[in-house]
N, C-alpha and C. Protein backbone atom coordinates (compact mmCIF):
# COMPACT_ATOMS: atom_id res chain seq x y z
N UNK A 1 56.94 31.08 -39.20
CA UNK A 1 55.69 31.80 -39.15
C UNK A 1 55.18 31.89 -37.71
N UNK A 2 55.23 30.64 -36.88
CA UNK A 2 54.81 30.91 -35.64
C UNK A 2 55.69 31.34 -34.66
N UNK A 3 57.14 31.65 -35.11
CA UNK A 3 58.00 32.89 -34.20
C UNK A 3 57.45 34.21 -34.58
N UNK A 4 57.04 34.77 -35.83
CA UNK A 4 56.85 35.97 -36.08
C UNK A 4 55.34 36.13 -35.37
N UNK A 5 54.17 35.45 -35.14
CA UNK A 5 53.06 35.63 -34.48
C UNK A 5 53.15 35.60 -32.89
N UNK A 6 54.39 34.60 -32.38
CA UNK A 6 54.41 34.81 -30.75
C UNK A 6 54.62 36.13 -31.05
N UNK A 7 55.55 36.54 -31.63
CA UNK A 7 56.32 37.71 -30.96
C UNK A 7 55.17 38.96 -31.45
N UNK A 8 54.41 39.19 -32.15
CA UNK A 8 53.23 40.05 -31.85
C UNK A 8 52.75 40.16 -30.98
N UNK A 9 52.17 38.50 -30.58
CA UNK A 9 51.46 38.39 -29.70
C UNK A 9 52.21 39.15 -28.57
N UNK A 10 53.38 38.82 -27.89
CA UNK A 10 54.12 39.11 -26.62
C UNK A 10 53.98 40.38 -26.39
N UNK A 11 54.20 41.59 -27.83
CA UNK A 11 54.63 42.90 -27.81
C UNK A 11 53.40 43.46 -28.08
N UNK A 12 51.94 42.93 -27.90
CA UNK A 12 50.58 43.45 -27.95
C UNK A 12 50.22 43.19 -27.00
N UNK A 13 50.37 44.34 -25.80
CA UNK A 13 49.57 44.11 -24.30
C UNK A 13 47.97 44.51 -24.23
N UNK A 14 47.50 43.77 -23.54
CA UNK A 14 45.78 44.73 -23.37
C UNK A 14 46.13 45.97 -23.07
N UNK A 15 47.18 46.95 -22.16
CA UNK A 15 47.46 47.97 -22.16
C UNK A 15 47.25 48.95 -23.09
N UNK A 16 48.21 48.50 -24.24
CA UNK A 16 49.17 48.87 -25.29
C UNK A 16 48.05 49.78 -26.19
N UNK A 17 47.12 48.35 -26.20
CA UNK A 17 45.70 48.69 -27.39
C UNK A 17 44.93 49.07 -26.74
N UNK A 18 44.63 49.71 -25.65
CA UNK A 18 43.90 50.35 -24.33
C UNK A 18 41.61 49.62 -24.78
N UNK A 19 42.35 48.24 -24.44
CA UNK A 19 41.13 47.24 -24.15
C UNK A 19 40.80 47.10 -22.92
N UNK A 20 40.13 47.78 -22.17
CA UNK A 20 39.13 47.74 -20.68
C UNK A 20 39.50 46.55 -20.00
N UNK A 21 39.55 46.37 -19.12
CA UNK A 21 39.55 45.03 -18.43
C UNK A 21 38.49 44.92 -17.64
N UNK A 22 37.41 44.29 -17.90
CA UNK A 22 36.42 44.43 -17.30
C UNK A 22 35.88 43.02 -15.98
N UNK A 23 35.70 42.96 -14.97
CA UNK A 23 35.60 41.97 -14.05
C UNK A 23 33.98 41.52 -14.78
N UNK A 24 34.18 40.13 -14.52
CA UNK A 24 32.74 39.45 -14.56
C UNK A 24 31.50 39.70 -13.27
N UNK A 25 32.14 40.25 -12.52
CA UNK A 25 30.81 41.17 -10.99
C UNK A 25 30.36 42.13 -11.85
N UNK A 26 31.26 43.11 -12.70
CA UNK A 26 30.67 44.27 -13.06
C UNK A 26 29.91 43.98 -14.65
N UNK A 27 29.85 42.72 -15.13
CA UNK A 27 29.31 42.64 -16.69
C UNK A 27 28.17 42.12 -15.91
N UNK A 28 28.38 40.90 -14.75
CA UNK A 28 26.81 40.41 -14.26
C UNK A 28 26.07 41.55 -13.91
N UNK A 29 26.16 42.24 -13.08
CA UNK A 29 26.15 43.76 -12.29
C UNK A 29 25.24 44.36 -13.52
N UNK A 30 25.77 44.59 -14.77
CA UNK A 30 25.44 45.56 -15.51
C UNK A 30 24.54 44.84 -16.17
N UNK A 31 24.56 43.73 -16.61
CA UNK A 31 23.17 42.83 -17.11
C UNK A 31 22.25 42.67 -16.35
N UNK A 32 22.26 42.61 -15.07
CA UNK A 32 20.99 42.68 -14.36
C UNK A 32 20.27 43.90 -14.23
N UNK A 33 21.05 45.34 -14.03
CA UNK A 33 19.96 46.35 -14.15
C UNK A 33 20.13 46.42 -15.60
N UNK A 34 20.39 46.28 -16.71
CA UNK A 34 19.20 45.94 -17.77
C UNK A 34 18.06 45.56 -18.15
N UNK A 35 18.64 44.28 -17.19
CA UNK A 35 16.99 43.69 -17.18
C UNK A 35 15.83 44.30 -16.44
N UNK A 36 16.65 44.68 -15.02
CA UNK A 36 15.70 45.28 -14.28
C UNK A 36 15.11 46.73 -14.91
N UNK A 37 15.88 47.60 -15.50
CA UNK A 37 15.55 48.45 -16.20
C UNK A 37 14.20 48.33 -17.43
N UNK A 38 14.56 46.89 -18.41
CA UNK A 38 13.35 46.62 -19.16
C UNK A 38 12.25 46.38 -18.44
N UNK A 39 12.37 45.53 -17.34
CA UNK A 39 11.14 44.97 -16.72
C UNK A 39 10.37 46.21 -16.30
N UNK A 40 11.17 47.21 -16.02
CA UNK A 40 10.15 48.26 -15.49
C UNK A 40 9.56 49.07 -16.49
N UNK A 41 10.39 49.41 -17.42
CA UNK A 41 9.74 50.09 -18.73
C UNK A 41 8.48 49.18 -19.40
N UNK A 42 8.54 48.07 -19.38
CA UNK A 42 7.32 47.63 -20.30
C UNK A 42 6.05 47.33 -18.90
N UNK A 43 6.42 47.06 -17.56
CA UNK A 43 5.49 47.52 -17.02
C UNK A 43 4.28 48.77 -16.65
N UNK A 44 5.95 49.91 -16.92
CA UNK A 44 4.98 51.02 -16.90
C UNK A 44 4.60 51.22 -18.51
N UNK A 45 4.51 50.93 -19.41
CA UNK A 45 4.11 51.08 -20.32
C UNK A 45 2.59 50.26 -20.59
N UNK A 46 2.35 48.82 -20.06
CA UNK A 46 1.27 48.06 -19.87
C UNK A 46 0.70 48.86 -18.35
N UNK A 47 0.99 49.70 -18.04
CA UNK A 47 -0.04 50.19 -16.99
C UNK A 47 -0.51 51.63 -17.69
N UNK A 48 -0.21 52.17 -18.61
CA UNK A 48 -0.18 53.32 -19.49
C UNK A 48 -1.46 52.64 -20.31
N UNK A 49 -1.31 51.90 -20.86
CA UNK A 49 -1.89 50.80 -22.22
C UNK A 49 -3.26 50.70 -21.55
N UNK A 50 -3.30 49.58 -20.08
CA UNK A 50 -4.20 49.18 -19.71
C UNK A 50 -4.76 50.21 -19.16
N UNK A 51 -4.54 51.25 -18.27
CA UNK A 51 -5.00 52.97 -17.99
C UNK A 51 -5.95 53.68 -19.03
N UNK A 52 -5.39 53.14 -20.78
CA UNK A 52 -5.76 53.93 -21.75
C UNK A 52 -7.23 53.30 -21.72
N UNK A 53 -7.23 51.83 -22.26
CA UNK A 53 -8.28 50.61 -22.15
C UNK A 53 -9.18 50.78 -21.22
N UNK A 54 -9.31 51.21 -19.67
CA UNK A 54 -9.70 51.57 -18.94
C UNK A 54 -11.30 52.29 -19.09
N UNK A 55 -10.13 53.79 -19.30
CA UNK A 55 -10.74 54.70 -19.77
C UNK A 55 -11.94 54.79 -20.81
N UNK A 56 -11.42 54.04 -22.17
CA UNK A 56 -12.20 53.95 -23.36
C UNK A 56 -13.60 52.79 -23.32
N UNK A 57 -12.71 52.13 -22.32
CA UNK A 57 -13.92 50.63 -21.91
C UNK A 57 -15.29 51.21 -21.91
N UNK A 58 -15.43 52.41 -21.49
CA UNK A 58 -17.49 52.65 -21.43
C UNK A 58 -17.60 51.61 -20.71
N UNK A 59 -18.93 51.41 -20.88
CA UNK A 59 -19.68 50.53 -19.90
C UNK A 59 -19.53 49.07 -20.37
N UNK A 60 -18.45 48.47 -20.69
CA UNK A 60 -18.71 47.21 -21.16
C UNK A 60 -17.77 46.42 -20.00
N UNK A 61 -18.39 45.51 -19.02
CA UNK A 61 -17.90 44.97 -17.88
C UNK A 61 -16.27 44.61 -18.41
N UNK A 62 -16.70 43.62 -19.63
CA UNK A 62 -15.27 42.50 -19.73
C UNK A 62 -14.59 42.87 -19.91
N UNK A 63 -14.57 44.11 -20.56
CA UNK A 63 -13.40 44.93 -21.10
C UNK A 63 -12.73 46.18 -19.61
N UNK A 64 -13.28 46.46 -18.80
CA UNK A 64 -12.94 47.15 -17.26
C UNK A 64 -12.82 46.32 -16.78
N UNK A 65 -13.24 44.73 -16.37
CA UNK A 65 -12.41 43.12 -15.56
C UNK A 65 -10.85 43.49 -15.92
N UNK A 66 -10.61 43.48 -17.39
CA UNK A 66 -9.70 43.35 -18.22
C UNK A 66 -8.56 44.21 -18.20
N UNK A 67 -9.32 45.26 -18.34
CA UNK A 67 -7.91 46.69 -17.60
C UNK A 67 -7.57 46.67 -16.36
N UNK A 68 -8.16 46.60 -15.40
CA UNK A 68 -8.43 46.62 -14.16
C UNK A 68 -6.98 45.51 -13.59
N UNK A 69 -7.73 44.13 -14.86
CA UNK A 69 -6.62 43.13 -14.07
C UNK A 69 -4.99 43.47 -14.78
N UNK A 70 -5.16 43.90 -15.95
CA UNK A 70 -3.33 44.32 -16.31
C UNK A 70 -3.22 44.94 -15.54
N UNK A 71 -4.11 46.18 -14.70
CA UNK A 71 -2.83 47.29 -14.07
C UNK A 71 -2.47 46.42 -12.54
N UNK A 72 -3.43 45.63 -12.70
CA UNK A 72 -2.98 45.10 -11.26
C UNK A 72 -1.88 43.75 -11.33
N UNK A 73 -2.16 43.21 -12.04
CA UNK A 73 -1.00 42.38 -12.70
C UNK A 73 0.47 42.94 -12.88
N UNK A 74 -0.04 44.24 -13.96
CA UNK A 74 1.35 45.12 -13.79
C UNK A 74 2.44 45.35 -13.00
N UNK A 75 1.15 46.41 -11.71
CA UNK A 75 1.57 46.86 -10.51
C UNK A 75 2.38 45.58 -9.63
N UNK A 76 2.04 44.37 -9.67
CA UNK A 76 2.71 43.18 -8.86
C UNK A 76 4.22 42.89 -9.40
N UNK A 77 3.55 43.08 -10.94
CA UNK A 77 5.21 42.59 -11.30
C UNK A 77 6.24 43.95 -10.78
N UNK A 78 5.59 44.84 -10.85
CA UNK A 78 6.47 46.13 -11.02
C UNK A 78 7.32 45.93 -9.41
N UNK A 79 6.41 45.88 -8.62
CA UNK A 79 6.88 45.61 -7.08
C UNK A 79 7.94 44.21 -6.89
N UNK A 80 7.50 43.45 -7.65
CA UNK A 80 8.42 42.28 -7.82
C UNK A 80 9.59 42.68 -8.20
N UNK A 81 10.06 43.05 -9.39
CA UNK A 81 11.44 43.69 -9.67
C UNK A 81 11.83 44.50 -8.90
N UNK A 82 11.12 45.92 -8.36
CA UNK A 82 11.89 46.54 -7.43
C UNK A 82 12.58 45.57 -6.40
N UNK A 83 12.10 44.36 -5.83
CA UNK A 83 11.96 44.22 -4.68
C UNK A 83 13.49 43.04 -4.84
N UNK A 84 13.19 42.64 -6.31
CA UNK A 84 14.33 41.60 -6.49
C UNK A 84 15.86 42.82 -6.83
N UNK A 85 15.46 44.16 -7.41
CA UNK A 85 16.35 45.14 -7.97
C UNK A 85 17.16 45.30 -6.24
N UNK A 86 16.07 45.63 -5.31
CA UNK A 86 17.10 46.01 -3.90
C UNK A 86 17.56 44.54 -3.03
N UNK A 87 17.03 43.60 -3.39
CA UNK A 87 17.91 42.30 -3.02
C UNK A 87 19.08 41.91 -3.68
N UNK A 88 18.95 41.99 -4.75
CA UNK A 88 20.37 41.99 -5.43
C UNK A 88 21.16 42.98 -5.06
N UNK A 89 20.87 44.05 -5.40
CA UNK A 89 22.17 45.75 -4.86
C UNK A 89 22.29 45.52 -3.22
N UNK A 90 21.53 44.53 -2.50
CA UNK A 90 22.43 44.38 -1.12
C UNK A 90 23.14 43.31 -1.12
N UNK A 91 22.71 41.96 -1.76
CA UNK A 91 23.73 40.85 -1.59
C UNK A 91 24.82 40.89 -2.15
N UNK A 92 25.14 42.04 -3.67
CA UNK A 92 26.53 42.35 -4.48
C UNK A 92 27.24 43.14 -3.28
N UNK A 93 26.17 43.93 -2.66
CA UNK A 93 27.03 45.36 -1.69
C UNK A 93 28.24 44.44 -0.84
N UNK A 94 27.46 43.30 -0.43
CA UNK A 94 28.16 42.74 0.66
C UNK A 94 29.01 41.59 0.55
N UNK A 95 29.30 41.55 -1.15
CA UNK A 95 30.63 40.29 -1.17
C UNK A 95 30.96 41.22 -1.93
């Protein structure tokens, strides 16, 4: 039984069954702008949200403190990821 399974095994190349060979630079690579990709979507989406809140606040202070501080909260993180998005795409560029 375990001559008839080597010999599958031997005569089944990753080729053969045309399975990708994918490097671990390019799976890390591709998981990080994921992330970086989410981080920016739900930022701009909480600056959309808190924009809306804003708006509707009328005159009630706590509630304009309150919008005021998500979009600015937002806006930091948002600059944060860009800022970590082009530190990473230069330190991969260069190994």
């Amino acid at each position: 039984m375990m001559n008839v399974l080597n010999r599958v095994a031997v005569s089944i190349s990753a080729g053969s069954i045309n399975v990708p060979a994918i490097s671990g630079d390019s799976v890390f690579h591709n998981v990080l702008n994921l992330v970086y990709f989410l981080a920016g979507t739900v930022a701009v989406i909480v600056i959309i949200i808190a924009g809306f809140s804003f708006t509707v606040s009328g005159s009630n202070p706590s509630a304009i403190a309150k919008a005021r501080n998500a979009i600015l909260y937002s806006v930091i993180g948002l600059i944060v990821v860009l800022s970590a998005f082009v530190i990473t795409q230069y330190v991969i560029g260069r190994f």
